[in-house]
PDB file of N, CA and C in Angstrom:
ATOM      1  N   UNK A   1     108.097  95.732  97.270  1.00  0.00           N
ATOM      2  CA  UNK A   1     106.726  96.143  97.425  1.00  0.00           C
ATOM      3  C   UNK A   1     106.646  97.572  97.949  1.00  0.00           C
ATOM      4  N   UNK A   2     107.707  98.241  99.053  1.00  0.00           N
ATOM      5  CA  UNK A   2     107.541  99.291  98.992  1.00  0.00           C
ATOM      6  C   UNK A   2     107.443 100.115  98.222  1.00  0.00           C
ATOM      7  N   UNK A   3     108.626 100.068  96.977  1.00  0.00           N
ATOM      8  CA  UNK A   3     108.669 100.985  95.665  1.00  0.00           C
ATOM      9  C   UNK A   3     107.298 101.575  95.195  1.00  0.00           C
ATOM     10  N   UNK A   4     106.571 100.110  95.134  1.00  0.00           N
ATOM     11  CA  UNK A   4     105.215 100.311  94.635  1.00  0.00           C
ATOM     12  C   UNK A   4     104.103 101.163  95.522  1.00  0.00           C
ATOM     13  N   UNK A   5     104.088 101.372  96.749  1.00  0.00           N
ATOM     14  CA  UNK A   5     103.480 101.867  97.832  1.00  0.00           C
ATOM     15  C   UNK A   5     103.402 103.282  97.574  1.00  0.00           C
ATOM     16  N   UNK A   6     104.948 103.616  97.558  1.00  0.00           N
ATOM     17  CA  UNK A   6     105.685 105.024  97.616  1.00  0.00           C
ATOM     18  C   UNK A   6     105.447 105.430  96.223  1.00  0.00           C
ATOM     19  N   UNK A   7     105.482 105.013  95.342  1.00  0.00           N
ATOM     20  CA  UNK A   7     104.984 105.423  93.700  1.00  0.00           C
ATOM     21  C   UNK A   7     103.144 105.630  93.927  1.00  0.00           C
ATOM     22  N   UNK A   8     102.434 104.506  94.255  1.00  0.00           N
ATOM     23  CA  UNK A   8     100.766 105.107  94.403  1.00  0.00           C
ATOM     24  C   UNK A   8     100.483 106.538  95.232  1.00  0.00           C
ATOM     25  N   UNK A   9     101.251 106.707  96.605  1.00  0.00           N
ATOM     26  CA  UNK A   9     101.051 108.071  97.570  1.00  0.00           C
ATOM     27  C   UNK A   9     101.440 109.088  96.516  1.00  0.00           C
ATOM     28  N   UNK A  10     102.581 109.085  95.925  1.00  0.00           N
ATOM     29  CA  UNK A  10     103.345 110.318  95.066  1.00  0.00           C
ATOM     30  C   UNK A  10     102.012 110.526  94.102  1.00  0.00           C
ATOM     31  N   UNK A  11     101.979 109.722  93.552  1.00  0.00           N
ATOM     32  CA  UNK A  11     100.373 110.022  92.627  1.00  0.00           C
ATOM     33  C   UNK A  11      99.657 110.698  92.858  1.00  0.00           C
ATOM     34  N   UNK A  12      98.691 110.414  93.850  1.00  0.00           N
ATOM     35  CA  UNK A  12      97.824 110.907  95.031  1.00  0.00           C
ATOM     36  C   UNK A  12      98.713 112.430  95.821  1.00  0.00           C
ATOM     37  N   UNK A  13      99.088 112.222  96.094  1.00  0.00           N
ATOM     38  CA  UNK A  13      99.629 113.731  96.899  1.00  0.00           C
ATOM     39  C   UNK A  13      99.737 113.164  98.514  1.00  0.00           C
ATOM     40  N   UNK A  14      99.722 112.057  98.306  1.00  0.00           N
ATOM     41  CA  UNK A  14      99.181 111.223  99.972  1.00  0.00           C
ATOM     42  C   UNK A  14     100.984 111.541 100.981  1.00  0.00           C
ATOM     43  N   UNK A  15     100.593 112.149 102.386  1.00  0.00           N
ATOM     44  CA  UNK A  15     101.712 111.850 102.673  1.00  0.00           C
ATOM     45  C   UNK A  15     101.748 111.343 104.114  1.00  0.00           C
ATOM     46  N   UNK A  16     100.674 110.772 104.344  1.00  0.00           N
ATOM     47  CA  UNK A  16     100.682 110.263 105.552  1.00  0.00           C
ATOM     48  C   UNK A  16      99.635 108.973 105.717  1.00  0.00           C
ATOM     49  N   UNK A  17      99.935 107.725 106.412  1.00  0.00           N
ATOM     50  CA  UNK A  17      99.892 106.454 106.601  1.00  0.00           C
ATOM     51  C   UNK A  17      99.670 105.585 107.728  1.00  0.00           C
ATOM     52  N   UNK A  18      98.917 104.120 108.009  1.00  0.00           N
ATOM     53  CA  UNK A  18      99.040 103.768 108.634  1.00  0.00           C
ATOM     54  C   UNK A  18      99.559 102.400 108.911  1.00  0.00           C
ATOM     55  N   UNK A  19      99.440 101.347 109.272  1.00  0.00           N
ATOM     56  CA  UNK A  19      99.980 100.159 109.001  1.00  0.00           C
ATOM     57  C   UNK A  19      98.960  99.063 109.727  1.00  0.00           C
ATOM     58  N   UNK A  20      98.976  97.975 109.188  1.00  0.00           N
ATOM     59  CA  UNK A  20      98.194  96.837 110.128  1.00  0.00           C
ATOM     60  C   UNK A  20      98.782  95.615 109.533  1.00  0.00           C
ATOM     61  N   UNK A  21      99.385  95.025 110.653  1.00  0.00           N
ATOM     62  CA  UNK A  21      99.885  93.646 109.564  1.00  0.00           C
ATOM     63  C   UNK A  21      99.372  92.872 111.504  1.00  0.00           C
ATOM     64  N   UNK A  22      99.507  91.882 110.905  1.00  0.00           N
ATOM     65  CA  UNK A  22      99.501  90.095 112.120  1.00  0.00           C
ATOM     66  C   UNK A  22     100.830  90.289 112.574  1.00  0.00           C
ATOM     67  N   UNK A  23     100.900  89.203 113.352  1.00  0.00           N
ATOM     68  CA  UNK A  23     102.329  89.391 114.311  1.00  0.00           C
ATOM     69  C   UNK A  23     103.271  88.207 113.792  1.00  0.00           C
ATOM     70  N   UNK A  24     102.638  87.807 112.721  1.00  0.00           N
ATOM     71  CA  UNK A  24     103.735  86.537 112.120  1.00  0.00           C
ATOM     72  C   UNK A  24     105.163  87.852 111.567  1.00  0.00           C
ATOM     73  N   UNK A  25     106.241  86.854 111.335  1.00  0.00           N
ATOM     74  CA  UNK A  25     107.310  87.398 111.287  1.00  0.00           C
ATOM     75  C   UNK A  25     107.560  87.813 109.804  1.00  0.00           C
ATOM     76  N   UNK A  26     106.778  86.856 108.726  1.00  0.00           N
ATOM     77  CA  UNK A  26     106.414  86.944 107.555  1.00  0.00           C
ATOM     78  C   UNK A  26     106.221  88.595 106.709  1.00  0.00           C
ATOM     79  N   UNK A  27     104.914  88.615 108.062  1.00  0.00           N
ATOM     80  CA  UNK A  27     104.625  90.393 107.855  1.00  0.00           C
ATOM     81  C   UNK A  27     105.020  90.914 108.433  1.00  0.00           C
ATOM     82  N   UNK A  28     105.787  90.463 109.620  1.00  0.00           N
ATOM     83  CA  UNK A  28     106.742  91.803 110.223  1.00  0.00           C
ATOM     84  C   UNK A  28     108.182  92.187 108.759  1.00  0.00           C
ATOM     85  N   UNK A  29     108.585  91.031 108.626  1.00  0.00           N
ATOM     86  CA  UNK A  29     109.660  91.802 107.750  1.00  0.00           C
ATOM     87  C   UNK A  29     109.216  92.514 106.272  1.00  0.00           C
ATOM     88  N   UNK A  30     108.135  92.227 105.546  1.00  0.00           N
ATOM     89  CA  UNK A  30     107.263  92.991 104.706  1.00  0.00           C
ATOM     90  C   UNK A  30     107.203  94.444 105.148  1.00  0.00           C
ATOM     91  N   UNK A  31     106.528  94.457 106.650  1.00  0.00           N
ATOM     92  CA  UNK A  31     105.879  95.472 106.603  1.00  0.00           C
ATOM     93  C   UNK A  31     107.404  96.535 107.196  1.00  0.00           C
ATOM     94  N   UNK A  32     108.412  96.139 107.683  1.00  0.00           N
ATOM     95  CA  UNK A  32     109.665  97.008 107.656  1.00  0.00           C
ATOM     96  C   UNK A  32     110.317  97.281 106.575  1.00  0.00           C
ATOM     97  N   UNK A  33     110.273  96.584 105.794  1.00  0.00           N
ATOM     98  CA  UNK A  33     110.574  97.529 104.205  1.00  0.00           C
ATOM     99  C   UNK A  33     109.709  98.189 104.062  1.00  0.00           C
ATOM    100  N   UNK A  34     108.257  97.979 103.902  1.00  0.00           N
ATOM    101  CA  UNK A  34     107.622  99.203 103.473  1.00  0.00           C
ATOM    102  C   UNK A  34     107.679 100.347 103.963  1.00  0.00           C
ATOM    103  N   UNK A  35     108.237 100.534 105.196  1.00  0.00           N
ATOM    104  CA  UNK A  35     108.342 101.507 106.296  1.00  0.00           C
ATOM    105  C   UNK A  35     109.057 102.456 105.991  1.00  0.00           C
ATOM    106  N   UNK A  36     110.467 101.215 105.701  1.00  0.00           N
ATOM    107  CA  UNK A  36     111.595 102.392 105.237  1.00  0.00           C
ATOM    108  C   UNK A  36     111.544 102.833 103.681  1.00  0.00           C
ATOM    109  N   UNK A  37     110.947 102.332 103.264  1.00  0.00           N
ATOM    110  CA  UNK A  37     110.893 102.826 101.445  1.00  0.00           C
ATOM    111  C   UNK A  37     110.036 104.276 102.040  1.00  0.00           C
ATOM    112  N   UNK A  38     109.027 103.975 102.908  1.00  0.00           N
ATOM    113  CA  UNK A  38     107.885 105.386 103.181  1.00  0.00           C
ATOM    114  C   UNK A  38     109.059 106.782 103.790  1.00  0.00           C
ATOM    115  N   UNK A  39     109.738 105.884 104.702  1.00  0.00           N
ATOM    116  CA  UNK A  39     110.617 106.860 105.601  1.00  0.00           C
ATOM    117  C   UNK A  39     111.822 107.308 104.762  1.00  0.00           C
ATOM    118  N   UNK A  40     112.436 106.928 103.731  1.00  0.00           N
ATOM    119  CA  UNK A  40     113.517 107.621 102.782  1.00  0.00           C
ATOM    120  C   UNK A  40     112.546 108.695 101.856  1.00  0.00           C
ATOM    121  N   UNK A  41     111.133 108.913 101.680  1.00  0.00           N
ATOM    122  CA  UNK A  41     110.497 109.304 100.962  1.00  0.00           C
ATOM    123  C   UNK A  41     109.868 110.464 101.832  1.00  0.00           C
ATOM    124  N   UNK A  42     110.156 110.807 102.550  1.00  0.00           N
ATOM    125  CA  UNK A  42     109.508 111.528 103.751  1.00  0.00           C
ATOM    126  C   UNK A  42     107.871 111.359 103.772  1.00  0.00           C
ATOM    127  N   UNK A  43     107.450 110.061 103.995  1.00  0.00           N
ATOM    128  CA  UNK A  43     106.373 110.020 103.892  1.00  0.00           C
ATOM    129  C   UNK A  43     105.896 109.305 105.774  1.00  0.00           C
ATOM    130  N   UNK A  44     104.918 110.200 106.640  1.00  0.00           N
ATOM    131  CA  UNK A  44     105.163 109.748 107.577  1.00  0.00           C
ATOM    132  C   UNK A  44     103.938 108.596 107.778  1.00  0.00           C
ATOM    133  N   UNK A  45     104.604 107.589 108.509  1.00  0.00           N
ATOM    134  CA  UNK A  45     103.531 106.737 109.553  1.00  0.00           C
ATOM    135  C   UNK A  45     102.692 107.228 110.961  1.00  0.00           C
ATOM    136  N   UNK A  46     101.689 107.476 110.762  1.00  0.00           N
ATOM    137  CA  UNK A  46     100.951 107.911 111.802  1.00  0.00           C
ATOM    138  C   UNK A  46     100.768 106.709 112.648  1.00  0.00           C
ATOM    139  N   UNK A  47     100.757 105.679 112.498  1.00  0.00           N
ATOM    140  CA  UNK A  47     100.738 104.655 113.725  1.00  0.00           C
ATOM    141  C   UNK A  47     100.850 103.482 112.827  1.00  0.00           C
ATOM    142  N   UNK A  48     101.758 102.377 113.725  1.00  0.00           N
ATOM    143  CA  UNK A  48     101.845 100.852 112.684  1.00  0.00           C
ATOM    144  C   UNK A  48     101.260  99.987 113.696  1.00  0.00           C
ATOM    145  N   UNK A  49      99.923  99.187 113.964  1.00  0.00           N
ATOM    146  CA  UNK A  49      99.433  98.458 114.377  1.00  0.00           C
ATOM    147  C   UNK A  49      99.534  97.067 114.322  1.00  0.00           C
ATOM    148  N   UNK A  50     100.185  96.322 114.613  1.00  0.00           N
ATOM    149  CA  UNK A  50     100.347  94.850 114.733  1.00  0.00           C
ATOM    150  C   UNK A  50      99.386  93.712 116.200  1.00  0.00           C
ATOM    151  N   UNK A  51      98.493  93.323 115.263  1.00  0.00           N
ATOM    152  CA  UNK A  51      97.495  92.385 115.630  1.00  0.00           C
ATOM    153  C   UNK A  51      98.189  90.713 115.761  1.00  0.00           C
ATOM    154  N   UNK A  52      97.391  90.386 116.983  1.00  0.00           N
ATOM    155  CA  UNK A  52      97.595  88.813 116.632  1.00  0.00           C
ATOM    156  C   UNK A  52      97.013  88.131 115.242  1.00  0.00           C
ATOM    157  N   UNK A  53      97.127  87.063 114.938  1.00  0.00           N
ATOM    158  CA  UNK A  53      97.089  86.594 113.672  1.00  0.00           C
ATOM    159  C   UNK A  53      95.561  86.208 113.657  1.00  0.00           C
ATOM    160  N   UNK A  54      94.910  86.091 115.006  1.00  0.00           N
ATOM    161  CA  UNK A  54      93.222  85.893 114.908  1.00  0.00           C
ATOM    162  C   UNK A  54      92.482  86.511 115.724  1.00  0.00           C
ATOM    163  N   UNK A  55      93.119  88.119 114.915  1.00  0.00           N
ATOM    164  CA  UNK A  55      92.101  89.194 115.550  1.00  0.00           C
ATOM    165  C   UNK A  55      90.422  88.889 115.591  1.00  0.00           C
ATOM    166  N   UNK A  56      90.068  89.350 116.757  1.00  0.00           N
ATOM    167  CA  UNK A  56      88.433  89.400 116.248  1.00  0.00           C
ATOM    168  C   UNK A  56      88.031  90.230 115.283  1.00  0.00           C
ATOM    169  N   UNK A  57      87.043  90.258 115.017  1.00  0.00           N
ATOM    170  CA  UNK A  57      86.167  90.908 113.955  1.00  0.00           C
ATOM    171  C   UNK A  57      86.104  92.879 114.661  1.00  0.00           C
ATOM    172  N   UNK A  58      85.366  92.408 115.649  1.00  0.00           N
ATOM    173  CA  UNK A  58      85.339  94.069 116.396  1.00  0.00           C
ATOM    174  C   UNK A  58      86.297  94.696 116.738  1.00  0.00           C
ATOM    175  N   UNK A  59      87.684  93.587 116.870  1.00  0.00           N
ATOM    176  CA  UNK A  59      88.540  94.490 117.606  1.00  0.00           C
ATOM    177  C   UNK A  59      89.296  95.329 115.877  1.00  0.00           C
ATOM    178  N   UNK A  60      89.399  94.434 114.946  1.00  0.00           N
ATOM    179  CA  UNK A  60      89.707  94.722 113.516  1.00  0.00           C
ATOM    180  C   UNK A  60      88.897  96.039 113.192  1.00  0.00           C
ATOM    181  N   UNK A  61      87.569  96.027 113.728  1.00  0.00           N
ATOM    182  CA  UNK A  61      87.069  97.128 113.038  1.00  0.00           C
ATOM    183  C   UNK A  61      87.549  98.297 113.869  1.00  0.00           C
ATOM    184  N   UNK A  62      87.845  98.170 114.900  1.00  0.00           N
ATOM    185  CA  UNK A  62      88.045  99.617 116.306  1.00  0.00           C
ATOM    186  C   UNK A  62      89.636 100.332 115.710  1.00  0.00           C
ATOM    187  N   UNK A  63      90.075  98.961 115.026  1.00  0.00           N
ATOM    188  CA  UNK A  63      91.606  99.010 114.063  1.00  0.00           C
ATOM    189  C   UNK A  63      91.481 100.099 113.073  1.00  0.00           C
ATOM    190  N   UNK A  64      90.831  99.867 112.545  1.00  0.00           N
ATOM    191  CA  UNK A  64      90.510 100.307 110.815  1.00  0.00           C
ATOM    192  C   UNK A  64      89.793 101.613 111.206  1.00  0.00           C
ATOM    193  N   UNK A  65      89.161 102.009 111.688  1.00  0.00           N
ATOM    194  CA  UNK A  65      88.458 102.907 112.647  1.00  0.00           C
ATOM    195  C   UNK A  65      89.883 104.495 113.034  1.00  0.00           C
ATOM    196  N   UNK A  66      90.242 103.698 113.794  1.00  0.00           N
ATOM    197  CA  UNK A  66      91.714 104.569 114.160  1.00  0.00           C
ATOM    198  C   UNK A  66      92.232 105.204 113.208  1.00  0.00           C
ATOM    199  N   UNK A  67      92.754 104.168 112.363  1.00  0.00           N
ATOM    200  CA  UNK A  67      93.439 104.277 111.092  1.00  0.00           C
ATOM    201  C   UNK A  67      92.584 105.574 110.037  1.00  0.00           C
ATOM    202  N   UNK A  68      91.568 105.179 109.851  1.00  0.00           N
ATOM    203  CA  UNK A  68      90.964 106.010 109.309  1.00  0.00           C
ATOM    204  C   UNK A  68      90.882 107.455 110.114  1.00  0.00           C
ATOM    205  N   UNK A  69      90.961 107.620 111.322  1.00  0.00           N
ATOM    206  CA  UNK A  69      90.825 108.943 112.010  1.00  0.00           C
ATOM    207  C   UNK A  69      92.050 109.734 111.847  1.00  0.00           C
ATOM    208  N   UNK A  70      93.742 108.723 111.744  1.00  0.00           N
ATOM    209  CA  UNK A  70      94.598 109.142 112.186  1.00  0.00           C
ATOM    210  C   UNK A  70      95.244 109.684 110.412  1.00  0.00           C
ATOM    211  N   UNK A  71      94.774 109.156 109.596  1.00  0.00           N
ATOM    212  CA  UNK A  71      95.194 109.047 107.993  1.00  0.00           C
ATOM    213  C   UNK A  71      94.218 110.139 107.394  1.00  0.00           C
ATOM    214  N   UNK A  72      93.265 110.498 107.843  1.00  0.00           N
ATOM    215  CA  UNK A  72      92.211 111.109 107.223  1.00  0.00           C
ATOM    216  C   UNK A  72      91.475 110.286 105.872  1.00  0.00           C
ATOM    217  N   UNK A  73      91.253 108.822 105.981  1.00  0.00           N
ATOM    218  CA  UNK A  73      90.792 108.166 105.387  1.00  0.00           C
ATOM    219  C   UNK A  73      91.723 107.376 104.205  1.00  0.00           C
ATOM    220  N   UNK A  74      92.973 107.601 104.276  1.00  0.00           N
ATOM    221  CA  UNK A  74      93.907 106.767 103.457  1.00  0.00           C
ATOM    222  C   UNK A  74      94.293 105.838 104.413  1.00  0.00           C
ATOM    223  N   UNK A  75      94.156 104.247 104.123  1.00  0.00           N
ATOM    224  CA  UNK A  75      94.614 103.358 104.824  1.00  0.00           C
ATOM    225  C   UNK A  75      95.417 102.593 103.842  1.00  0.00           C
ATOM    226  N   UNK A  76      96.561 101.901 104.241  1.00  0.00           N
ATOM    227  CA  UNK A  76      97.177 101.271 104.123  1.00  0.00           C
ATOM    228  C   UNK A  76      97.423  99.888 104.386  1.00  0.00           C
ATOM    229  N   UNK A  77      96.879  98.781 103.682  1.00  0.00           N
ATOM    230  CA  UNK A  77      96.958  97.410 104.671  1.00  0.00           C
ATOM    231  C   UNK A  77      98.098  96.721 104.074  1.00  0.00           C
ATOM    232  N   UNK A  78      98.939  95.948 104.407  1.00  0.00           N
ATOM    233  CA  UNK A  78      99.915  94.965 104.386  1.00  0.00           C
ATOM    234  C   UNK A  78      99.492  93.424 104.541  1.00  0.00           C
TER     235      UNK A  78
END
């Protein structure tokens, strides 16, 4: 799944990212490949956010919020 990540940014000209996955282990190991497919690509992570699995609603949005400040509006979800 990274391949595919790192092929859409190259498209785009995108070179910077953020991350949000749950704290299951499921998406922890997902979201560390995607990391390193980004990081052999010199593509940087501006912050990787890991939520409990039943985030609230507000705290999700204060999430996405960040993300958007720190990406300049390219987000990335997992």
């Amino acid at each position: 799944m990274g391949v595919a990540f790192v092929q859409v940014f190259a498209t785009y000209g995108w070179s910077r990212f953020a991350m949000l996955n749950d704290e299951q282990v499921v998406c922890d190991v997902g979201s560390r490949a995607i990391e390193q497919a980004f990081r052999d690509t010199n593509v940087t992570m501006t912050e990787w956010i890991r939520t409990p699995y039943d985030v609230k609603e507000d705290k999700l949005e204060e999430y996405l919020l960040r993300m958007r400040d720190r990406t300049r509006g390219k987000i990335t979800h997992v």
